[in-house]
N, C-alpha and C. Protein backbone atom coordinates (compact mmCIF):
# COMPACT_ATOMS: atom_id res chain seq x y z
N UNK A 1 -119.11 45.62 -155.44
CA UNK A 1 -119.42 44.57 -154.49
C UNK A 1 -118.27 44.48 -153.48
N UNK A 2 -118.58 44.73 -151.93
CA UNK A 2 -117.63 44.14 -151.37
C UNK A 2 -117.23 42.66 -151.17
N UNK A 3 -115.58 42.47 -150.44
CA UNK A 3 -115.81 40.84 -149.92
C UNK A 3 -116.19 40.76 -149.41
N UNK A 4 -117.10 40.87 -148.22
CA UNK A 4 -117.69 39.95 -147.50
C UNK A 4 -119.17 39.40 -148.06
N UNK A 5 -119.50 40.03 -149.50
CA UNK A 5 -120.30 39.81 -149.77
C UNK A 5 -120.30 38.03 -151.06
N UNK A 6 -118.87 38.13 -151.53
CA UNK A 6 -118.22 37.16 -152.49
C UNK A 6 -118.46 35.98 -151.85
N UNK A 7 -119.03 35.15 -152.46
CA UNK A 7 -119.31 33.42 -152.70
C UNK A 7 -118.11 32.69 -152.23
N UNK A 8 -117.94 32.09 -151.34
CA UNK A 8 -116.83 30.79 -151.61
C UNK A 8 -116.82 30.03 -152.81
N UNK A 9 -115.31 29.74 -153.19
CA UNK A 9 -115.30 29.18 -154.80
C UNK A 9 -115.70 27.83 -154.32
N UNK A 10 -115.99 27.42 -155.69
CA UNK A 10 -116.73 25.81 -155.89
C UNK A 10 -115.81 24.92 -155.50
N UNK A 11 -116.03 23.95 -154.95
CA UNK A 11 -115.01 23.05 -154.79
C UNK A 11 -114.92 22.28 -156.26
N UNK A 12 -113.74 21.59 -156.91
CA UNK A 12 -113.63 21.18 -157.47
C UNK A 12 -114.26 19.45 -157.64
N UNK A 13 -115.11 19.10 -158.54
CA UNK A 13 -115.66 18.13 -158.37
C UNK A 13 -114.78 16.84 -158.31
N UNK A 14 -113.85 16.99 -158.56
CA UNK A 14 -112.85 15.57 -158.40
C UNK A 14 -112.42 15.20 -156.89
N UNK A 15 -112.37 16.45 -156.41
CA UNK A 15 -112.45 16.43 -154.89
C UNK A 15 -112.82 15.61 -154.16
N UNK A 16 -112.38 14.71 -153.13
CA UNK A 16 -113.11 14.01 -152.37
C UNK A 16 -113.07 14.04 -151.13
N UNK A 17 -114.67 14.45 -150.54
CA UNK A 17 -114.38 14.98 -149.06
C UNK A 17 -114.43 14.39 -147.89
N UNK A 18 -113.71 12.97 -148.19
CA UNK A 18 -113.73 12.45 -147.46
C UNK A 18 -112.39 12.46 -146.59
N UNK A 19 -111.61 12.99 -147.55
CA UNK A 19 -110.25 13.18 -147.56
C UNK A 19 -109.32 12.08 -147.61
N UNK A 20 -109.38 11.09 -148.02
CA UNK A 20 -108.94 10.24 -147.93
C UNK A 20 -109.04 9.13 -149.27
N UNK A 21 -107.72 8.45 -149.32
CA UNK A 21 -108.08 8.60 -151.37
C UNK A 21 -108.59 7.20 -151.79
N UNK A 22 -109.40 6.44 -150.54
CA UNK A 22 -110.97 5.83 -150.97
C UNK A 22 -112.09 6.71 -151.58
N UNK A 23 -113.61 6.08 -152.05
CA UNK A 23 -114.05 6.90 -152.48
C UNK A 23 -115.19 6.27 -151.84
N UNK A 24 -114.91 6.27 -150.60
CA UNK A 24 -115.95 5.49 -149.76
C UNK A 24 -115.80 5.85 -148.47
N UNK A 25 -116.68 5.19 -147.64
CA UNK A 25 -116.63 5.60 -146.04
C UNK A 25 -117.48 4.41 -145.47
N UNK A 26 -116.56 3.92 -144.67
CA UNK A 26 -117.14 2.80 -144.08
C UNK A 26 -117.83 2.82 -142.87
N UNK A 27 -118.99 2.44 -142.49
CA UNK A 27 -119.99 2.49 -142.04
C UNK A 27 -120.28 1.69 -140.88
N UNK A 28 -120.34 0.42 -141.13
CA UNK A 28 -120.31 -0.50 -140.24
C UNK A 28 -121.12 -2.24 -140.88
N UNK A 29 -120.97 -2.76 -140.12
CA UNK A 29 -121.54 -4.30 -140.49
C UNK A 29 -123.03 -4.73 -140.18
N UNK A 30 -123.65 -5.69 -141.12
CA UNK A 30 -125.05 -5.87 -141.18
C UNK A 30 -125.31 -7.49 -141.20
N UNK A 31 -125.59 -7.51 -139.94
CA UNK A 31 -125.59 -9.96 -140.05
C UNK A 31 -126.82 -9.88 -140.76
N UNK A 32 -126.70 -10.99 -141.25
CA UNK A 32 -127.47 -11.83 -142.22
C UNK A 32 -128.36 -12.69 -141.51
N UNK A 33 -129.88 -12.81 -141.89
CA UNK A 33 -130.68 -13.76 -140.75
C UNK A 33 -129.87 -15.48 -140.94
N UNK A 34 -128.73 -15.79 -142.20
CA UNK A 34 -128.30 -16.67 -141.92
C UNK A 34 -127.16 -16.73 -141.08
N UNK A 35 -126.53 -15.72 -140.67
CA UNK A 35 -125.39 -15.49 -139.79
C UNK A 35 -124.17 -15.36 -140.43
N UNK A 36 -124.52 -15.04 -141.75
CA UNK A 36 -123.31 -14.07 -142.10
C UNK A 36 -123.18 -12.33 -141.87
N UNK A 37 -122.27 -11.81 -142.46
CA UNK A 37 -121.82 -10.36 -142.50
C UNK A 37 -121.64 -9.66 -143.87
N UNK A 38 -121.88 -8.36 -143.73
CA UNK A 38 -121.33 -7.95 -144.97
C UNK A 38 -121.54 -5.97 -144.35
N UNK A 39 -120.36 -5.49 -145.10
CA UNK A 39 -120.02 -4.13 -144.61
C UNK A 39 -120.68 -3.22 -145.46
N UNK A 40 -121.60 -2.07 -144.62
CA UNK A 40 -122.05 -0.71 -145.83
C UNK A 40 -120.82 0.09 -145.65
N UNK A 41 -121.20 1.02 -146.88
CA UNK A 41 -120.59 2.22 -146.99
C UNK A 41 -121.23 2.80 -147.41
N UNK A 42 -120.61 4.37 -147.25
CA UNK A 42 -121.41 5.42 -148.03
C UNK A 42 -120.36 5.79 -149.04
N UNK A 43 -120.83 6.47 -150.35
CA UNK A 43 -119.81 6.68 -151.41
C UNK A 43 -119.36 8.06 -151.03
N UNK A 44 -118.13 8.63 -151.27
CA UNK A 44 -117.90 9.73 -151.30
C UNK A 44 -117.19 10.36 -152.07
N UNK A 45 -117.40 9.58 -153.37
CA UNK A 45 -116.69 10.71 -154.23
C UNK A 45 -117.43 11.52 -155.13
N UNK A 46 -116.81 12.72 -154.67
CA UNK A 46 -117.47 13.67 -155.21
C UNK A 46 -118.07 13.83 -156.78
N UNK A 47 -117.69 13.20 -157.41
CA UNK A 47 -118.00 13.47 -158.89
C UNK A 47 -118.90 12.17 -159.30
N UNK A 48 -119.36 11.54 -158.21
CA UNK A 48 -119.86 10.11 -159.08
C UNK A 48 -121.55 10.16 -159.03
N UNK A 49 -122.19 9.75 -160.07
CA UNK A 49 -123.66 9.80 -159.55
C UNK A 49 -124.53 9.22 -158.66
N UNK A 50 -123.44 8.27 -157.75
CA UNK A 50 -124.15 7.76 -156.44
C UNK A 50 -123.69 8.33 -155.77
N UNK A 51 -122.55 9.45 -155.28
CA UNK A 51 -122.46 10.46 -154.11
C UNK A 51 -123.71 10.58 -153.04
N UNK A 52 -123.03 9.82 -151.92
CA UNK A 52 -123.48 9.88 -150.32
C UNK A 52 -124.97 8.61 -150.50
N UNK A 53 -124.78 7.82 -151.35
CA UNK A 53 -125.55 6.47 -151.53
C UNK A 53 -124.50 5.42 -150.06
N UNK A 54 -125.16 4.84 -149.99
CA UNK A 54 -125.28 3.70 -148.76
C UNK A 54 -124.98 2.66 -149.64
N UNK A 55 -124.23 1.66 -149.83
CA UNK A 55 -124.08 0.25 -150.61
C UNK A 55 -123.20 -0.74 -150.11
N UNK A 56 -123.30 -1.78 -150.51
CA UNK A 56 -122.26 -3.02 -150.03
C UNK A 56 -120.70 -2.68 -151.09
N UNK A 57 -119.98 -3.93 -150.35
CA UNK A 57 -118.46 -3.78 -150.89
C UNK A 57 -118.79 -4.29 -152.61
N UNK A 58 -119.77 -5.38 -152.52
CA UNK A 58 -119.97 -5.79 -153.84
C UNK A 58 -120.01 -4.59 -154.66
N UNK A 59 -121.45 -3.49 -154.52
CA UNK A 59 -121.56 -2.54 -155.03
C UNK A 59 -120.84 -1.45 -155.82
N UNK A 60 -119.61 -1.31 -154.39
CA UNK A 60 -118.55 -0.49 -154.81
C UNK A 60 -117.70 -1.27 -155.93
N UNK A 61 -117.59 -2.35 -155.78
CA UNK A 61 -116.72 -3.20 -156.86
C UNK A 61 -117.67 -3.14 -158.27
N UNK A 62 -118.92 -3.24 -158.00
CA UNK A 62 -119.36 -3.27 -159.29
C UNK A 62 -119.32 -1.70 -159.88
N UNK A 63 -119.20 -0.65 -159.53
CA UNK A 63 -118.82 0.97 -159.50
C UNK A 63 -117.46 0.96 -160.07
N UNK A 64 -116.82 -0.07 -159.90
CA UNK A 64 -114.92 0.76 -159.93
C UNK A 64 -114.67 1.59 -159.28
N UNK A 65 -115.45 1.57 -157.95
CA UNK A 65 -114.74 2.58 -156.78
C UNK A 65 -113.93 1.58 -155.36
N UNK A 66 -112.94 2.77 -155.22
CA UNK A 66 -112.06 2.33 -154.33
C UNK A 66 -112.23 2.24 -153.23
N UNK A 67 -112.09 0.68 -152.58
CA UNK A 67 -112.97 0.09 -151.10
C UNK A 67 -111.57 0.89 -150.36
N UNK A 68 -112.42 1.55 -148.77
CA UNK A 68 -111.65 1.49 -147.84
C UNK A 68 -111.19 0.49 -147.01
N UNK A 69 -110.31 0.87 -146.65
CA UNK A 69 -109.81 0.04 -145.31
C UNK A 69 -110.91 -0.27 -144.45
N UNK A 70 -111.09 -1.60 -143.99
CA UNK A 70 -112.19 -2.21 -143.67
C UNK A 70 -112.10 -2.96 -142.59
N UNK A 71 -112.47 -2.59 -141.21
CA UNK A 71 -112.08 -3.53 -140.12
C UNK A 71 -113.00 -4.59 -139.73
N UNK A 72 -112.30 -5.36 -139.33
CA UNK A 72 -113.16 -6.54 -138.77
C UNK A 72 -114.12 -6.32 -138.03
N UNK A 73 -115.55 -7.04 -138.14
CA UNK A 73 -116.59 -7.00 -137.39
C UNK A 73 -115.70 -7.30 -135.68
N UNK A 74 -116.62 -6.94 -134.75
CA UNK A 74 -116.38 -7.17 -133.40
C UNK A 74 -116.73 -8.12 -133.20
N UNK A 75 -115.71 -8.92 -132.54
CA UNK A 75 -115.82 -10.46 -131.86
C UNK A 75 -115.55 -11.25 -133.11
N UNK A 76 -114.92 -11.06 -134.18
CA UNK A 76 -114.39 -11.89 -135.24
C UNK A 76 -113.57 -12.77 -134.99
N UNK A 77 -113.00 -14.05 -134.89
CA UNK A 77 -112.09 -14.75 -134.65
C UNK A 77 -111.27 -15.52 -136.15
N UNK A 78 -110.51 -14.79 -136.77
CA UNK A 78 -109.57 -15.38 -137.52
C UNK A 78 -109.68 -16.88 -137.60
N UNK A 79 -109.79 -17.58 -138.54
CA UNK A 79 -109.23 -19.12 -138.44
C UNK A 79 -108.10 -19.60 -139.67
N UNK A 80 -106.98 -20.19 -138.48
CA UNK A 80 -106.17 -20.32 -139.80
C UNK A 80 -106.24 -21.40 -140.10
């Protein structure tokens, strides 16, 4: 067999290709018909059985997966 004919090796399933050592990917924000917020993500770690599922922060917390860094909706105003 030549190489150009050889397979790329498997990535290792612990891997996460998100690159980044959340196991998530944040998505963006979803108002509530009462006028709240709440942020999706998609999962991205590679080894989990919801890999590339869509879910809330709750979700991920109920998973034991690690929330990303999460920015504020647009036009948010802090109150202290």
């Amino acid at each position: 067999m030549d190489e150009s004919s050889q397979t790329q090796p498997n990535v290792p399933e612990e891997t996460n290709p998100s690159g980044t050592d959340s196991d998530a990917k944040f998505l963006g924000w979803q108002e509530t018909g009462s006028g709240g917020m709440f942020a999706f993500y998609n999962i991205t770690a590679a080894n989990h059985p919801s890999f590339g599922s869509t879910v809330t922060e709750k979700s991920l917390q109920k998973l034991s997966l690690k929330i990303p860094d999460t920015p504020l909706p647009r036009g948010f105003v802090r109150k202290l």
